[in-house]
N, C-alpha and C. Protein backbone atom coordinates (compact mmCIF):
# COMPACT_ATOMS: atom_id res chain seq x y z
N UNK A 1 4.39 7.91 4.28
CA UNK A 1 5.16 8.53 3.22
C UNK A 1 6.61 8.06 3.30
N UNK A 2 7.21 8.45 4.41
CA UNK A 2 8.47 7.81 4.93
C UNK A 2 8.94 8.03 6.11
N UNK A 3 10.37 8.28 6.53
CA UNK A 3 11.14 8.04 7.81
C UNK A 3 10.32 9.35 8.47
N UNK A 4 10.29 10.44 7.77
CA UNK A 4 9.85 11.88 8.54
C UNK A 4 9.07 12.46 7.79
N UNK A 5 7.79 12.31 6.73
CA UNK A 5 7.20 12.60 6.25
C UNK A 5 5.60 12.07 6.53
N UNK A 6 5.02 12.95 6.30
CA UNK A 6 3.04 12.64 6.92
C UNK A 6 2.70 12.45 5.91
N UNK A 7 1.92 10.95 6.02
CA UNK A 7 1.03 10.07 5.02
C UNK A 7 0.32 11.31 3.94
N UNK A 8 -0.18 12.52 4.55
CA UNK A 8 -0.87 13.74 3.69
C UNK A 8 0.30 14.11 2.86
N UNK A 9 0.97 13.50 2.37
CA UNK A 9 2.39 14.66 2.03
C UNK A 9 1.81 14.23 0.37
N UNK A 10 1.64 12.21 0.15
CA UNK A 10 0.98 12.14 -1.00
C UNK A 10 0.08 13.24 -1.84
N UNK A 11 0.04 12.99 -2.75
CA UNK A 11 -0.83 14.04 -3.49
C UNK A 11 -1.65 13.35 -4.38
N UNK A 12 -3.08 13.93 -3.83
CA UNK A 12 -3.98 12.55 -4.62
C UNK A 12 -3.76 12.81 -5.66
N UNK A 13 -3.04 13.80 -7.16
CA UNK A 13 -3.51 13.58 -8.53
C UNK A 13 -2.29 11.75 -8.86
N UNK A 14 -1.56 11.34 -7.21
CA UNK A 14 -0.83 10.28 -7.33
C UNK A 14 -1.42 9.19 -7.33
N UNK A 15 -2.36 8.87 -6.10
CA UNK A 15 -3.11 8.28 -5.43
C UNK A 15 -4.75 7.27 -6.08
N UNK A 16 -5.41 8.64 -6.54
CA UNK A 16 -6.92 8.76 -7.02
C UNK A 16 -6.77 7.99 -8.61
N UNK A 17 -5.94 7.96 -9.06
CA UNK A 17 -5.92 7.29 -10.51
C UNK A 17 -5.73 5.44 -9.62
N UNK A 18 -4.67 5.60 -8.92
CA UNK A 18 -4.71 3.63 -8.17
C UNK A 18 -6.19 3.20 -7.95
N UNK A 19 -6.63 4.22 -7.34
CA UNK A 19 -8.13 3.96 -6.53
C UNK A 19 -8.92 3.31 -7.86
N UNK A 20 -8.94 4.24 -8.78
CA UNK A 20 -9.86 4.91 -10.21
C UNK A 20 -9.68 2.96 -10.50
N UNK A 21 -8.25 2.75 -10.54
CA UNK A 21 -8.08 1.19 -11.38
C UNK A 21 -8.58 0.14 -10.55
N UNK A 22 -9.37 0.22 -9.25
CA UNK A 22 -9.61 -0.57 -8.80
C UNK A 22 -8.63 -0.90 -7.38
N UNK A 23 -7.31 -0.39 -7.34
CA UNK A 23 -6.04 -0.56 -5.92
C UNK A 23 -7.59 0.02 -4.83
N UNK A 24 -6.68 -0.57 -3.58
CA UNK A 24 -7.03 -0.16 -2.55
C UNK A 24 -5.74 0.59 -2.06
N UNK A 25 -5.87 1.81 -1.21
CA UNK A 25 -5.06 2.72 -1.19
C UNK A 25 -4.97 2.72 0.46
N UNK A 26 -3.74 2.82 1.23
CA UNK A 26 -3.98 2.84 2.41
C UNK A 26 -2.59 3.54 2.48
N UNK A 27 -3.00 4.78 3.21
CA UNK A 27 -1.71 5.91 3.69
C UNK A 27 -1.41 5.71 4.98
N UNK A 28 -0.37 6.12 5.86
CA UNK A 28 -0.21 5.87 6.88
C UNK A 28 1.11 6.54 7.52
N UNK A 29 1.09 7.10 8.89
CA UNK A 29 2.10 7.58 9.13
C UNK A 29 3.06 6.61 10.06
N UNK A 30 4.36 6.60 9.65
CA UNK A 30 5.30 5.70 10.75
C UNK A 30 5.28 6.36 11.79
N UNK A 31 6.04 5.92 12.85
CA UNK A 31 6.16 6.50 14.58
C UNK A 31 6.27 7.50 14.95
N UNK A 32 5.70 8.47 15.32
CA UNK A 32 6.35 9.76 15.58
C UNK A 32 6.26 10.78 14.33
N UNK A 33 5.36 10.65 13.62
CA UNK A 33 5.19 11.17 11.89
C UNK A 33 4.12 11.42 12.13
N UNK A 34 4.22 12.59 11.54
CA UNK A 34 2.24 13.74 11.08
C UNK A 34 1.65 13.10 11.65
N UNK A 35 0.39 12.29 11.47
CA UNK A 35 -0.89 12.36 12.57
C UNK A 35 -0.83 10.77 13.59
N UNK A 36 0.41 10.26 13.67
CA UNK A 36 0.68 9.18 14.30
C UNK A 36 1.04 9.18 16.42
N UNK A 37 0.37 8.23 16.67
CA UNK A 37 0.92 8.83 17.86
C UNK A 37 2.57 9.04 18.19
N UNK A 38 2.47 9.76 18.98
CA UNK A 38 4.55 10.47 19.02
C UNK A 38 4.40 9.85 21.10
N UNK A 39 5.97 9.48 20.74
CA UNK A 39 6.45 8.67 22.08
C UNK A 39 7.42 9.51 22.50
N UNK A 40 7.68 9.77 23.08
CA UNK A 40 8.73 10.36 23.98
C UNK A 40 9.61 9.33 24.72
N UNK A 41 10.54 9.80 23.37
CA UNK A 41 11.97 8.81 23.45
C UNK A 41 13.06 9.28 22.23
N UNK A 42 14.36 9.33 23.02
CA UNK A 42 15.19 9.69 22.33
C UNK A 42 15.88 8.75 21.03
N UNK A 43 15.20 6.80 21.06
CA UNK A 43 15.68 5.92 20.65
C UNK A 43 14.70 6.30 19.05
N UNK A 44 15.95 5.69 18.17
CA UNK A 44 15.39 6.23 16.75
C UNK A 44 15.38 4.45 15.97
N UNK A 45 14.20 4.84 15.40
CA UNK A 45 13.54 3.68 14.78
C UNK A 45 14.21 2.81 13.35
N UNK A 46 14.59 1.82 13.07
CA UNK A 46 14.98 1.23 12.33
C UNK A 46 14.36 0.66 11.28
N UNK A 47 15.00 0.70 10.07
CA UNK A 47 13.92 0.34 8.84
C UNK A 47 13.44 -0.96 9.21
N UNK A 48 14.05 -1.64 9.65
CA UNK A 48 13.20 -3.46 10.21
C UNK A 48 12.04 -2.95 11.19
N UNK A 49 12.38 -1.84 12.03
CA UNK A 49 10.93 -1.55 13.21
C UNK A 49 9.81 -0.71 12.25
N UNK A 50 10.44 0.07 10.88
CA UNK A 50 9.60 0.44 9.98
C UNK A 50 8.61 -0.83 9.45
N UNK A 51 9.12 -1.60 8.85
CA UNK A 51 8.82 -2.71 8.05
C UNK A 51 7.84 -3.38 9.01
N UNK A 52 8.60 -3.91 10.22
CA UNK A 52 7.42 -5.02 11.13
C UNK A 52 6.71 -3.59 11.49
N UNK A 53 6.19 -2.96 11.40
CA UNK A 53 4.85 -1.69 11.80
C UNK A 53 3.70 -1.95 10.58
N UNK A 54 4.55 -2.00 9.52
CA UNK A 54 3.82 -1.98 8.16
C UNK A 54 3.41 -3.60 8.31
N UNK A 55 4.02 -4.90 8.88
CA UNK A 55 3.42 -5.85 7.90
C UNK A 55 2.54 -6.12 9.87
N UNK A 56 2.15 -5.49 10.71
CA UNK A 56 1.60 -5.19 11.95
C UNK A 56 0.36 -4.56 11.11
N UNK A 57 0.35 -3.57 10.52
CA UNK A 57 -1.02 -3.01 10.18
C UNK A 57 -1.26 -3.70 9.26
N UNK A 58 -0.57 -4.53 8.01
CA UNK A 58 -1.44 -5.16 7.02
C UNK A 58 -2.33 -6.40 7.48
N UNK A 59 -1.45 -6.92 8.80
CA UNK A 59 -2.27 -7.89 9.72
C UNK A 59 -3.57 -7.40 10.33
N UNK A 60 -3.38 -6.27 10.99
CA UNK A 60 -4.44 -5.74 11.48
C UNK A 60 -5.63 -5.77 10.60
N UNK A 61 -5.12 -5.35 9.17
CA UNK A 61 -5.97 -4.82 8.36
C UNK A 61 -6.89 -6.07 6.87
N UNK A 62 -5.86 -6.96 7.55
CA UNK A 62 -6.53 -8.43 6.48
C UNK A 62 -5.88 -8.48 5.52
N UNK A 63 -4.54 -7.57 5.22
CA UNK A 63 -4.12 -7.38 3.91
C UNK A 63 -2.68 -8.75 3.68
N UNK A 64 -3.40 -9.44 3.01
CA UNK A 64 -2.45 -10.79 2.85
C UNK A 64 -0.98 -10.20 2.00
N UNK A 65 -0.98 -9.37 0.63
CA UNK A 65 -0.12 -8.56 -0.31
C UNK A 65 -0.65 -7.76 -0.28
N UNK A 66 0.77 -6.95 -0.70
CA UNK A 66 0.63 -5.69 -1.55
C UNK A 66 2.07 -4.81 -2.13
N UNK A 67 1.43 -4.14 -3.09
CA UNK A 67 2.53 -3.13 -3.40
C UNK A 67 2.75 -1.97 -2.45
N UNK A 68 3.98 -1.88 -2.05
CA UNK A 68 4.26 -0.90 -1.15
C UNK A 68 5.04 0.42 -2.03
N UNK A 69 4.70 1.47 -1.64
CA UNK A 69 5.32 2.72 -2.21
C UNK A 69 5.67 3.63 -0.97
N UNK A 70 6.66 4.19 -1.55
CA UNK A 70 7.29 5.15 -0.15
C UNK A 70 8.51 5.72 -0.53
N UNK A 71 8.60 7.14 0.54
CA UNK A 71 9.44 7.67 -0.56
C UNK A 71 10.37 8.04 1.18
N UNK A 72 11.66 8.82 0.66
CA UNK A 72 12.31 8.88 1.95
C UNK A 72 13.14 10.52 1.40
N UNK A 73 12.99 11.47 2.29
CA UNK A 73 13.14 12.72 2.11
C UNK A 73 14.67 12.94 2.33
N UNK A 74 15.79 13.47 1.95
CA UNK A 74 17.18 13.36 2.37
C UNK A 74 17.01 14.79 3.25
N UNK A 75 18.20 14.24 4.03
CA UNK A 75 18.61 15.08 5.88
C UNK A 75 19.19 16.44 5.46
């Protein structure tokens, strides 16, 4: 979802219409976010350690492109 928000935060009436057109939909939590594993460490993560995580799982995942969506909650 974003910096401090859980991939569940989406709301499928957002989601289920991408699917409906054919997208492949892949949610995911960054470091230390809703169902992600959490590290114990006081060092706070940078949108570049955001970014190489994301293009880390699109590798993982075979995903050559894509449209990325994400939203970022203010402090």
């Amino acid at each position: 979802m974003g910096a401090r928000a859980s991939a569940l935060s989406w709301n499928a009436s957002f989601y289920e219409p991408l699917v409906a057109a054919g997208y492949h939909v892949v949610r995911f939590d960054n470091r230390d976010v809703g169902l992600s594993e959490w590290f114990d460490t006081t060092d706070r993560y940078t949108l570049d350690d955001m970014a190489a995580d994301t293009l880390g799982l699109m590798d993982a995942l075979s995903i050559d492109r894509a449209h990325l969506i994400g939203s970022r909650w203010a402090a």
